[in-house]
C-alpha atoms as a PDB file:
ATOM      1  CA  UNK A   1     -45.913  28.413 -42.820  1.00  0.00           C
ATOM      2  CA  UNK A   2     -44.489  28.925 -39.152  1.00  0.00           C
ATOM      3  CA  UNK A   3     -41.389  27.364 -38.535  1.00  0.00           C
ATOM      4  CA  UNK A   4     -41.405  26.597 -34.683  1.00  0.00           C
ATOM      5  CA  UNK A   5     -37.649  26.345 -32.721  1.00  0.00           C
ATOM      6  CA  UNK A   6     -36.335  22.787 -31.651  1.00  0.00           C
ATOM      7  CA  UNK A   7     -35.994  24.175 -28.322  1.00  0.00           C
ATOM      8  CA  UNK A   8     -39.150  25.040 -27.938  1.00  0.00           C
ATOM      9  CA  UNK A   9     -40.650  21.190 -29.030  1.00  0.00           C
ATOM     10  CA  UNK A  10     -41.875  19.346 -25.725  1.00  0.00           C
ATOM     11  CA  UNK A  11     -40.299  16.121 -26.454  1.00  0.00           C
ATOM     12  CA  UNK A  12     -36.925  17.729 -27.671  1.00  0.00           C
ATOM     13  CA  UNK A  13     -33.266  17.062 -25.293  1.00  0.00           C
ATOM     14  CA  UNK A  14     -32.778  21.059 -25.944  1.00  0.00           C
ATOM     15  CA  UNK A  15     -35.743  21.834 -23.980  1.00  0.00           C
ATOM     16  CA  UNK A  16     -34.113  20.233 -20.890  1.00  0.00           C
ATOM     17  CA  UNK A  17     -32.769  23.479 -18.873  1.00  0.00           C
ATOM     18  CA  UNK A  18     -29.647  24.038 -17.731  1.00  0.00           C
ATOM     19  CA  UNK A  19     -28.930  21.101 -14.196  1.00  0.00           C
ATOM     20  CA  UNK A  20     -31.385  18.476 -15.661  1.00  0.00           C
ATOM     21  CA  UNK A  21     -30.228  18.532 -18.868  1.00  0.00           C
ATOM     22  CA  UNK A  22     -26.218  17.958 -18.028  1.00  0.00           C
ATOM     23  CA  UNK A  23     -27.637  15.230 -15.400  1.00  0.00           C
ATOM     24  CA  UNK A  24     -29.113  13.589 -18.292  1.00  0.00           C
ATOM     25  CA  UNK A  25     -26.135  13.961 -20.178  1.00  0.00           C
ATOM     26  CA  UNK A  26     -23.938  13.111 -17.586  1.00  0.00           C
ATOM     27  CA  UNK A  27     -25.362  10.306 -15.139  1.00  0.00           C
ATOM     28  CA  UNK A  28     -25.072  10.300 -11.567  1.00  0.00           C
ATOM     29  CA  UNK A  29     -21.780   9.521  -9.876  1.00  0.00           C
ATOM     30  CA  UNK A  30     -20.525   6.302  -8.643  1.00  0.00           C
ATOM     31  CA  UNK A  31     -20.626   6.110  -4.772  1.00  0.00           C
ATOM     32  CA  UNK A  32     -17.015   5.524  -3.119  1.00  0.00           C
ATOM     33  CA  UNK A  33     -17.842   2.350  -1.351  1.00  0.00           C
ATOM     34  CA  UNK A  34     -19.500   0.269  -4.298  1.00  0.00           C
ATOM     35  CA  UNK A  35     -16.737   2.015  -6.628  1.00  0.00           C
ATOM     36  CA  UNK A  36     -13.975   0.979  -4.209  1.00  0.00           C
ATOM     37  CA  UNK A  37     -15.036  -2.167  -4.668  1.00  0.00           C
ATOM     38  CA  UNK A  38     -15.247  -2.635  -8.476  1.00  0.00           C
ATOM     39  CA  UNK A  39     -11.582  -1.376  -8.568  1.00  0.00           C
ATOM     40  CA  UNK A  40     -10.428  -3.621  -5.867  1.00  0.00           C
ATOM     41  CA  UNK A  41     -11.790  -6.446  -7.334  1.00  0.00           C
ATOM     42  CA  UNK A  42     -10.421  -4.905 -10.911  1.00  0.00           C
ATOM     43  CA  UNK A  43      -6.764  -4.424  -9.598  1.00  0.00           C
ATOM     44  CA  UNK A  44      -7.338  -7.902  -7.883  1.00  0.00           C
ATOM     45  CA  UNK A  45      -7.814  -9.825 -10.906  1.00  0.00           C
ATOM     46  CA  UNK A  46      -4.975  -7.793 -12.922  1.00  0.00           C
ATOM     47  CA  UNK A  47      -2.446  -8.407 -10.604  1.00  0.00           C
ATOM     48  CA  UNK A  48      -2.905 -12.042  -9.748  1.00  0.00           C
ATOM     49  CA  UNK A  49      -1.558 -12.951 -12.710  1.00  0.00           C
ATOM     50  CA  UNK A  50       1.476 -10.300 -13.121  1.00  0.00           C
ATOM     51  CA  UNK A  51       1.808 -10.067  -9.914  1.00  0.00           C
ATOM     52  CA  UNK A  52       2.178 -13.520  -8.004  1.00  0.00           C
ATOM     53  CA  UNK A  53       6.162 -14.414  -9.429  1.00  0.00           C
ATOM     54  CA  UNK A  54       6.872 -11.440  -7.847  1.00  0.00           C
ATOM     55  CA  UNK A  55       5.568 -11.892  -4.362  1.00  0.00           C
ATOM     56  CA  UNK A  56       7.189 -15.305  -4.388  1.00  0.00           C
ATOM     57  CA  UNK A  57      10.816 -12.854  -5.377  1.00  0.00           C
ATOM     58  CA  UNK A  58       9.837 -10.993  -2.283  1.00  0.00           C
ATOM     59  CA  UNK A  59       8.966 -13.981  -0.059  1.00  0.00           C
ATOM     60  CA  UNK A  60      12.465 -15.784  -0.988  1.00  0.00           C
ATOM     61  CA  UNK A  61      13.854 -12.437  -0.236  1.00  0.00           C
ATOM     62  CA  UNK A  62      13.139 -12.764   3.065  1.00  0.00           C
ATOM     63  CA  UNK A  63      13.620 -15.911   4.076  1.00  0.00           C
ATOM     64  CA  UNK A  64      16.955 -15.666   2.624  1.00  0.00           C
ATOM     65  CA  UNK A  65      18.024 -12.325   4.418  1.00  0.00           C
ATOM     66  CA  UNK A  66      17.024 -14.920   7.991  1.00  0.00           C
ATOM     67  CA  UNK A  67      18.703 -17.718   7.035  1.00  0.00           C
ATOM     68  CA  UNK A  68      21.866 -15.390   6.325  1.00  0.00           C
ATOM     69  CA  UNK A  69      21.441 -13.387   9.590  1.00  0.00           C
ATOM     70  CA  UNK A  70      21.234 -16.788  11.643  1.00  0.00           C
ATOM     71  CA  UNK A  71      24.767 -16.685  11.335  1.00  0.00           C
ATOM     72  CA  UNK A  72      24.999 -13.446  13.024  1.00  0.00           C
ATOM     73  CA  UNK A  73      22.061 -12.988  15.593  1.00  0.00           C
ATOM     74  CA  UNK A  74      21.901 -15.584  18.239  1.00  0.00           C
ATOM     75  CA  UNK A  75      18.594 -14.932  19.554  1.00  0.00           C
ATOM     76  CA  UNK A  76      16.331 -12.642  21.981  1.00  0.00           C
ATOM     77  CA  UNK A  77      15.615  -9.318  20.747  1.00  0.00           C
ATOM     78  CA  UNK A  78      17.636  -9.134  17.816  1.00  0.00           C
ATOM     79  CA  UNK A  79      15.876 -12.262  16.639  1.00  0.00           C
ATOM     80  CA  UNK A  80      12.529 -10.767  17.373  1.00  0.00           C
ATOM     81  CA  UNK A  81      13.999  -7.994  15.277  1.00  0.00           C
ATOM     82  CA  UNK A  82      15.345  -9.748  12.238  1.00  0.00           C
ATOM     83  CA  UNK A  83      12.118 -12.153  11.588  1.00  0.00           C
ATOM     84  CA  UNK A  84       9.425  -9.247  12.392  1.00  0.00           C
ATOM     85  CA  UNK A  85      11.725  -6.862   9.995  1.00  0.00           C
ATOM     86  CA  UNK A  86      11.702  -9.584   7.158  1.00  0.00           C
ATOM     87  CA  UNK A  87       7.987 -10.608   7.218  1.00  0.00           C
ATOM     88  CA  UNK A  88       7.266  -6.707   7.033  1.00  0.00           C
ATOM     89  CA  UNK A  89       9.827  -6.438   4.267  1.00  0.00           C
ATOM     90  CA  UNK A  90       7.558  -8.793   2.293  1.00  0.00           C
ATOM     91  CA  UNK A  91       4.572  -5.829   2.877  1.00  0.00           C
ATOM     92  CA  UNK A  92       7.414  -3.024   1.583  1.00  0.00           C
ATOM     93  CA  UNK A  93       8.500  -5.150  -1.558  1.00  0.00           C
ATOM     94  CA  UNK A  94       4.702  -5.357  -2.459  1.00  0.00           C
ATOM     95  CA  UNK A  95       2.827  -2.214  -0.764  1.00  0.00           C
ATOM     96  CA  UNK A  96       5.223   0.046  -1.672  1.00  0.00           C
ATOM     97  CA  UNK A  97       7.754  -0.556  -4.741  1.00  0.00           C
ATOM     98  CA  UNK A  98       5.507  -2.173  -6.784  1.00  0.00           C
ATOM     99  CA  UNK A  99       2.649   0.261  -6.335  1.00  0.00           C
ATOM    100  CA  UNK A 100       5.110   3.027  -6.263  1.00  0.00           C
ATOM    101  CA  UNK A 101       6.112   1.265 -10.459  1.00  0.00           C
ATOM    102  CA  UNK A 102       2.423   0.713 -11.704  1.00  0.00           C
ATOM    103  CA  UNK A 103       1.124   4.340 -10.721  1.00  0.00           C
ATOM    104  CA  UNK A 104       3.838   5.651 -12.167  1.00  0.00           C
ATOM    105  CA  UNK A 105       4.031   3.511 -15.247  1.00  0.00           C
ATOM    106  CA  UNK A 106      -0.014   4.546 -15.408  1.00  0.00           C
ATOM    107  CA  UNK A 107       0.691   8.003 -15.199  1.00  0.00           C
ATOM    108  CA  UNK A 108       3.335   7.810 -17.756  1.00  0.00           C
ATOM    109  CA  UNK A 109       1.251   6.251 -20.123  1.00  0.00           C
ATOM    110  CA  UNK A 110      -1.816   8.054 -20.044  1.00  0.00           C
ATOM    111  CA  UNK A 111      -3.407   5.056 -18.341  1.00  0.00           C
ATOM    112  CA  UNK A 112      -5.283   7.744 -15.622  1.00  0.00           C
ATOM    113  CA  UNK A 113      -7.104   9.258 -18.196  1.00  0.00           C
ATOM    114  CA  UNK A 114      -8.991   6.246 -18.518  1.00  0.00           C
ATOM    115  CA  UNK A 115     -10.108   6.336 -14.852  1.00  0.00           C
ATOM    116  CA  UNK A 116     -10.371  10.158 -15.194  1.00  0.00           C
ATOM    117  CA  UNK A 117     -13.574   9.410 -18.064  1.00  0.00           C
ATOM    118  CA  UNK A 118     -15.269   7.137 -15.392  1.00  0.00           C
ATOM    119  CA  UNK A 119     -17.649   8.139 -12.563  1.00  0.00           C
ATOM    120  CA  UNK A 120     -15.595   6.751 -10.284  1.00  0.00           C
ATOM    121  CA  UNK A 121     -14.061   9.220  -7.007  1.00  0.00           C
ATOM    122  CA  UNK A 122     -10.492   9.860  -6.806  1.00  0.00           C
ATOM    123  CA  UNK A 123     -10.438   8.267  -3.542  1.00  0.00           C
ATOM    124  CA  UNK A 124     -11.659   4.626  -4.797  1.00  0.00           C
ATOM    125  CA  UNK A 125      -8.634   4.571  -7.865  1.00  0.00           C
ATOM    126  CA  UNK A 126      -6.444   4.570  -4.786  1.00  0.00           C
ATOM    127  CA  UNK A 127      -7.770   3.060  -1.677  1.00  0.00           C
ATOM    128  CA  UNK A 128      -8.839   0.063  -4.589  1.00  0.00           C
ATOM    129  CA  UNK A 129      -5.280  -0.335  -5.780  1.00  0.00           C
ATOM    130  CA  UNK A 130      -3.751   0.085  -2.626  1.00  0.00           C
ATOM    131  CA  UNK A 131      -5.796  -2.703  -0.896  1.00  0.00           C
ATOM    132  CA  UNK A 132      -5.394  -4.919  -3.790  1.00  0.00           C
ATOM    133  CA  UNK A 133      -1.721  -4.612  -4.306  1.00  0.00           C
ATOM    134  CA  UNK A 134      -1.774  -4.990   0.124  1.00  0.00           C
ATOM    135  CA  UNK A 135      -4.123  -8.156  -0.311  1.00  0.00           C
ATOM    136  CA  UNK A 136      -1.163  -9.946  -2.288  1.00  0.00           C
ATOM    137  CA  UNK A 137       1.029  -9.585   0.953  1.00  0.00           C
ATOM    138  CA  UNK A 138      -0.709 -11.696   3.084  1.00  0.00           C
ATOM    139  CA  UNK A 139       0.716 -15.443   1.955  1.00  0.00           C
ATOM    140  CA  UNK A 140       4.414 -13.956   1.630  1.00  0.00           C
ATOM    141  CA  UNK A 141       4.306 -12.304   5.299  1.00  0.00           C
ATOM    142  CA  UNK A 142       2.706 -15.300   6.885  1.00  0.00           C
ATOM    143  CA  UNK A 143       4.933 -17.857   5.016  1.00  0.00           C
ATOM    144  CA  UNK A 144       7.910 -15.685   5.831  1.00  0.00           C
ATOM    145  CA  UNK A 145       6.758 -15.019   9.805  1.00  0.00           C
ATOM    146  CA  UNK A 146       6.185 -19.052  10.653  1.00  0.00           C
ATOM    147  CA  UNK A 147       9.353 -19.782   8.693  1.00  0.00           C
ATOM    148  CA  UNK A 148      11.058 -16.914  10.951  1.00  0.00           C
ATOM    149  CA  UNK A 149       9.893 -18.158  13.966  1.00  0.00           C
ATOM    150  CA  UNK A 150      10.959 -21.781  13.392  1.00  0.00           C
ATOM    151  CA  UNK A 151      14.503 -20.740  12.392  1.00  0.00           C
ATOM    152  CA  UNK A 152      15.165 -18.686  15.375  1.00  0.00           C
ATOM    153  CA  UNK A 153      12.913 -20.838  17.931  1.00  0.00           C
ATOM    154  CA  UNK A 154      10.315 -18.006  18.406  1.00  0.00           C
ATOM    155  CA  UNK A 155       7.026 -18.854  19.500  1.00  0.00           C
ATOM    156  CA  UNK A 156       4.453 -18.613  17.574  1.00  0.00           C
ATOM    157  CA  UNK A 157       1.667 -18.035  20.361  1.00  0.00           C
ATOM    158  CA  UNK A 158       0.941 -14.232  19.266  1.00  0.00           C
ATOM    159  CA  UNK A 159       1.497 -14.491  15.430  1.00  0.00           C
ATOM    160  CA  UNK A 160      -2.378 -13.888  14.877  1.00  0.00           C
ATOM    161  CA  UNK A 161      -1.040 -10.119  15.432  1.00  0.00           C
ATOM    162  CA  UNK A 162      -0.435 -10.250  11.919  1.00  0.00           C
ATOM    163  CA  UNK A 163      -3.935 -10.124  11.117  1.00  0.00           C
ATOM    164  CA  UNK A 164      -4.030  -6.057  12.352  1.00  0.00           C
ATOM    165  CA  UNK A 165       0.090  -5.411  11.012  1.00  0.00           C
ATOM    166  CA  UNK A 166      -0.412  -6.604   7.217  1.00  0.00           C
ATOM    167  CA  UNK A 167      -3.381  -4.116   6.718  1.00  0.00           C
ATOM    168  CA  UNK A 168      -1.984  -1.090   8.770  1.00  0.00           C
ATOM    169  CA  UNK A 169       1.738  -1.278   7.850  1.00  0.00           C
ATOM    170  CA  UNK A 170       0.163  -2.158   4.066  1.00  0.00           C
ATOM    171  CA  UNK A 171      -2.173   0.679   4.058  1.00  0.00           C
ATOM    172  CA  UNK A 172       0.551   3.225   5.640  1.00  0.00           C
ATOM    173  CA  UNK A 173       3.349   1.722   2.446  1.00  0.00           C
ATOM    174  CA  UNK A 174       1.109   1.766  -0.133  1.00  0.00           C
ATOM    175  CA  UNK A 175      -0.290   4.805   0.394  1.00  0.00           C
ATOM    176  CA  UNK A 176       3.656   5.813   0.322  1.00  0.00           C
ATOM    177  CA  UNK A 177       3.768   3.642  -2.931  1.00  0.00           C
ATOM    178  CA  UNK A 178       0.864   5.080  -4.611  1.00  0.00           C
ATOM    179  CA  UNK A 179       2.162   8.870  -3.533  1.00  0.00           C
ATOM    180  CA  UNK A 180       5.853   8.311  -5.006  1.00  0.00           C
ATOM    181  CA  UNK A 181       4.065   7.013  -8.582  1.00  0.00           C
ATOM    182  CA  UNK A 182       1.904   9.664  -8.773  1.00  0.00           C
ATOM    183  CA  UNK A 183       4.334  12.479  -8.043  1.00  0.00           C
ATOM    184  CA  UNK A 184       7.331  11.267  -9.519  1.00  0.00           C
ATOM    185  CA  UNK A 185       7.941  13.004 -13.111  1.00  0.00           C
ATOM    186  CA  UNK A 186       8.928   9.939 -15.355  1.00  0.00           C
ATOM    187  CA  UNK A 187       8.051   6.264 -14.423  1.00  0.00           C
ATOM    188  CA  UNK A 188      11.903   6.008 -14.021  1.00  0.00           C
ATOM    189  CA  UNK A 189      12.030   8.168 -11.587  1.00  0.00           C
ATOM    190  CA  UNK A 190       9.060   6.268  -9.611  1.00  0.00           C
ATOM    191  CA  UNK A 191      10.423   2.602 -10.265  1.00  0.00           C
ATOM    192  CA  UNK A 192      14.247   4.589  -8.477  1.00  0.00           C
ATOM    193  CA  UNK A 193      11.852   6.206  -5.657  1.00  0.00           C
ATOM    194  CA  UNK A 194      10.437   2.278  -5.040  1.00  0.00           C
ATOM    195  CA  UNK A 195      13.392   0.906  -4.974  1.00  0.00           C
ATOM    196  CA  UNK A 196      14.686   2.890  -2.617  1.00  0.00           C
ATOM    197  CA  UNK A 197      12.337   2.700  -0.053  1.00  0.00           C
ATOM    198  CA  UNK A 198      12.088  -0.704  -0.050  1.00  0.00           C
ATOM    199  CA  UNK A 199      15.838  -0.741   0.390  1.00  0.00           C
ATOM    200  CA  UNK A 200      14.780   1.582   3.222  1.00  0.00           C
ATOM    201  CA  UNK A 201      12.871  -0.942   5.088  1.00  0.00           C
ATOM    202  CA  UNK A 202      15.609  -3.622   4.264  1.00  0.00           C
ATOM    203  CA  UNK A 203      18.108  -2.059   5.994  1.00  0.00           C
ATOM    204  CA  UNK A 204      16.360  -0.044   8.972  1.00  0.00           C
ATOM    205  CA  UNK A 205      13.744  -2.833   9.740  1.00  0.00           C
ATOM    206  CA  UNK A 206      15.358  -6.077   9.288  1.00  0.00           C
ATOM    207  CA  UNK A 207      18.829  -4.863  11.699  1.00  0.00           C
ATOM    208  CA  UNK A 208      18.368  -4.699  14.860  1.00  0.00           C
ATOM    209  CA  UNK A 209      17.746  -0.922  16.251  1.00  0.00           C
ATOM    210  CA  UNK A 210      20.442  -1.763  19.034  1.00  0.00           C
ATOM    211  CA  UNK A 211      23.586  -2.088  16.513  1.00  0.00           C
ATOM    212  CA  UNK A 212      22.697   1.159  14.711  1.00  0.00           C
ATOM    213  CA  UNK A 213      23.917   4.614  15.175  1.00  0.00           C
ATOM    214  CA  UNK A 214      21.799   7.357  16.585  1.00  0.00           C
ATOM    215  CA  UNK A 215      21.766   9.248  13.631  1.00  0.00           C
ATOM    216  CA  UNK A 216      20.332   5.831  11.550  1.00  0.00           C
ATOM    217  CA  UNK A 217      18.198   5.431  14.732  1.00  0.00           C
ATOM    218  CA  UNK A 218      16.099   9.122  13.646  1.00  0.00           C
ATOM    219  CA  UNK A 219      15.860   7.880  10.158  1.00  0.00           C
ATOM    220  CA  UNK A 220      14.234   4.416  11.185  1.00  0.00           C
ATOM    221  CA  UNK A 221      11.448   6.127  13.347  1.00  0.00           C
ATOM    222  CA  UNK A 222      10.468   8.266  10.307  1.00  0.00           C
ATOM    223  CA  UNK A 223       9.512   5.007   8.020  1.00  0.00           C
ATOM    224  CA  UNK A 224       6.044   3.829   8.341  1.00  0.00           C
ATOM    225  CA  UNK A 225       6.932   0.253   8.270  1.00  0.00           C
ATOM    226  CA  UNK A 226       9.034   0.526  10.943  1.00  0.00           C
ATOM    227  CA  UNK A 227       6.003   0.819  13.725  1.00  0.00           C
ATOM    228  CA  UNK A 228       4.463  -2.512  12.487  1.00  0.00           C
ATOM    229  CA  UNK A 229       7.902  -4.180  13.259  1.00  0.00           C
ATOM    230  CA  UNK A 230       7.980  -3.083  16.541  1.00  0.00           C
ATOM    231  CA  UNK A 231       4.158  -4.215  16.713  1.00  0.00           C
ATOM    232  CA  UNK A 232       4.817  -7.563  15.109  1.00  0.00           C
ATOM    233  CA  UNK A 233       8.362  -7.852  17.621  1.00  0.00           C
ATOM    234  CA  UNK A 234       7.145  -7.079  20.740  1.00  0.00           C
ATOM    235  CA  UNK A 235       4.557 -10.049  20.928  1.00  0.00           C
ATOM    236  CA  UNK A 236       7.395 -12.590  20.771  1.00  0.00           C
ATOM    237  CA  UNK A 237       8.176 -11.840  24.574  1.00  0.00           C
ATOM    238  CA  UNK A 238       6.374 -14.085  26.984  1.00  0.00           C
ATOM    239  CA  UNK A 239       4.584 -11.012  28.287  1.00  0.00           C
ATOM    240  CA  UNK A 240       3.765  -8.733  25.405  1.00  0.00           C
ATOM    241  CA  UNK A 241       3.413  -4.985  26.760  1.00  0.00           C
ATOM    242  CA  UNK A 242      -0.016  -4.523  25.083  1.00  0.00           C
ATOM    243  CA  UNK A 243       0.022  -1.009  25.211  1.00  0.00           C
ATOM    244  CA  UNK A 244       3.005  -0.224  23.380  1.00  0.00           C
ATOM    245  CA  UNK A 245       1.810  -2.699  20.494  1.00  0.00           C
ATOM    246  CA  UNK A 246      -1.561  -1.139  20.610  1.00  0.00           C
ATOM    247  CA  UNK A 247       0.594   2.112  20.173  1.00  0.00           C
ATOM    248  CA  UNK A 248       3.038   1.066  17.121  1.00  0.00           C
ATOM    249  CA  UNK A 249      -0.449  -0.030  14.980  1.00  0.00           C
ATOM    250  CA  UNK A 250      -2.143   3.230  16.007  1.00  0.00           C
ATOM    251  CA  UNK A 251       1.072   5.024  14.617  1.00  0.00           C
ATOM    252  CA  UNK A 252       0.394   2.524  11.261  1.00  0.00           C
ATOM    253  CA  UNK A 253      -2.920   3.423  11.100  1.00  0.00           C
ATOM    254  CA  UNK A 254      -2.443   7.080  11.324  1.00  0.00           C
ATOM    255  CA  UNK A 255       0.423   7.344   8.662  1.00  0.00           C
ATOM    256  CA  UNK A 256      -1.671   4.939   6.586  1.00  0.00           C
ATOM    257  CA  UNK A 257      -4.430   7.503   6.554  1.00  0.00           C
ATOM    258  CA  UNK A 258      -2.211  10.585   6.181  1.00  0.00           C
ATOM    259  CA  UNK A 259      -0.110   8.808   3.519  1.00  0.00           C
ATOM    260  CA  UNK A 260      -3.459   7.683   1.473  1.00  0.00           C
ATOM    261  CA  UNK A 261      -5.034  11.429   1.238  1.00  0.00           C
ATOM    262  CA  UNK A 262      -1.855  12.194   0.404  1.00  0.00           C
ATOM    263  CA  UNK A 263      -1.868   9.607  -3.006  1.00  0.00           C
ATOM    264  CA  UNK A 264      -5.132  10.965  -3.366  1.00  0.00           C
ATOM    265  CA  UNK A 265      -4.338  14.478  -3.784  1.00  0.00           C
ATOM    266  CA  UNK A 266      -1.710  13.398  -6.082  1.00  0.00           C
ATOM    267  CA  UNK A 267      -4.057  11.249  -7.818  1.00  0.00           C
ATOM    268  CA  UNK A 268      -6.430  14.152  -8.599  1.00  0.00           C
ATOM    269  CA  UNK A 269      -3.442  16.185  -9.470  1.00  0.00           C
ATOM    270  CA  UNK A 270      -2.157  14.093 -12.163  1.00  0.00           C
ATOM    271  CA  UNK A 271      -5.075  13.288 -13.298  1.00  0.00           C
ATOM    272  CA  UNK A 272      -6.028  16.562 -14.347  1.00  0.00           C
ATOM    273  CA  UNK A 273      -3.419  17.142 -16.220  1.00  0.00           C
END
């Protein structure tokens, strides 16, 4: 009596050669759009509940810091300055310390290798975060912007300009966030990093550019969120200069893209580790 090798059975998985059979074992890989968009909606859904007391923290936060400063700025520039500074400071608290805290609390606790085990590209555990933890910016920055604008008695003709500065500044600071998290050592050590740079964009977005030294003046060009201030300030002026705004969110949109490769590198680096 013959004994014939499993291999060599028709019907048997060790029969499958080398590419078809790890396809088989394997599966095809998620696509980055449709996979975006189950983590966006994931992330969504996970923060709305953790998420929401502290966007109204953030949103107080800023209307505070203008009702404080009406004391000191009269009006004109310095008033475009202080209420475009705080509604973006709403995007920084959000986009960039609290993303900076959950990637690195994730990568702390082992929480990527769960998204390392899924078919799902690097780029979509990122870009989905990011644009969820950006999404929960939106109600703060408007709230914050029409409450700014009342105090001070800005217009509010050109405050649809929000609609291209939440997503651009957003993308360019959470990108930031997400980068800090994943590279930071210890979640500490994140949380510190997110802290500061929102502190950062307290400070060198919400005083006017005018009353700071030249050295502070370097620093404040160097932080993404400044361009979307500048954006969001310039339109207050009864003749906006179109091109310079146009320039400030093409600035955003370039860090933003930089800045999210750059999470994403991280992302892959961490997680293979």
């Amino acid at each position: 009596m013959s004994v014939v090798p499993a291999e060599a059975l028709p019907g048997s998985a060790l029969a499958v050669e080398g590419p078809a059979r790890e396809a088989a074992e394997l599966g095809p890989r998620a696509r980055l759009w449709p996979a975006l968009v189950a983590v966006y909606r994931a992330q969504l859904s996970r923060a709305r509940v953790a998420r929401i007391p502290l966007l109204f923290v953030a949103t107080f936060q800023s209307v505070g810091i203008m009702i404080l400063m009406r004391g000191v700025v009269d009006g004109g520039g310095e008033a475009q300055a202080v209420v475009a500074g705080s509604a973006v400071l709403v995007v920084a608290f959000v986009a960039l310390n609290l993303l900076a805290q959950y990637f690195g609390q994730l990568r702390g606790s082992g929480g990527l290798d769960h998204y390392a085990t899924l078919p799902v590209p690097p780029a979509a555990v990122v870009l989905g975060a990011a644009g969820a933890y950006a999404s929960f910016t939106v109600p703060g920055t408007v709230v914050t912007a029409v409450f700014g604008s009342v105090l001070f008695g800005l217009p509010l003709t050109h405050l649809w300009i929000l609609v291209a500065v939440i997503p651009l500044a957003g993308a360019a600071l959470a990108g930031l966030g997400a980068a800090l998290g994943l590279l930071a050592p210890r979640p500490e050590l994140a949380t510190l990093l997110g802290q500061l740079g929102m502190s950062a964009a307290l400070l060198l977005g919400v005083l006017p550019a005018d009353r700071m030294p030249e050295a502070v003046r370097f620093t404040r060009d160097l932080l993404p969120s400044t361009y979307g201030v500048e954006a969001f300030a310039r339109t207050f002026g009864p003749h906006p200069d179109w091109a310079f705004v146009l320039g400030d969110l093409a600035v955003c949109a370039g860090v933003g893209v930089v800045s999210l490769a750059v999470a994403t590198w991280a992302y892959r680096r961490a997680a293979v580790r």
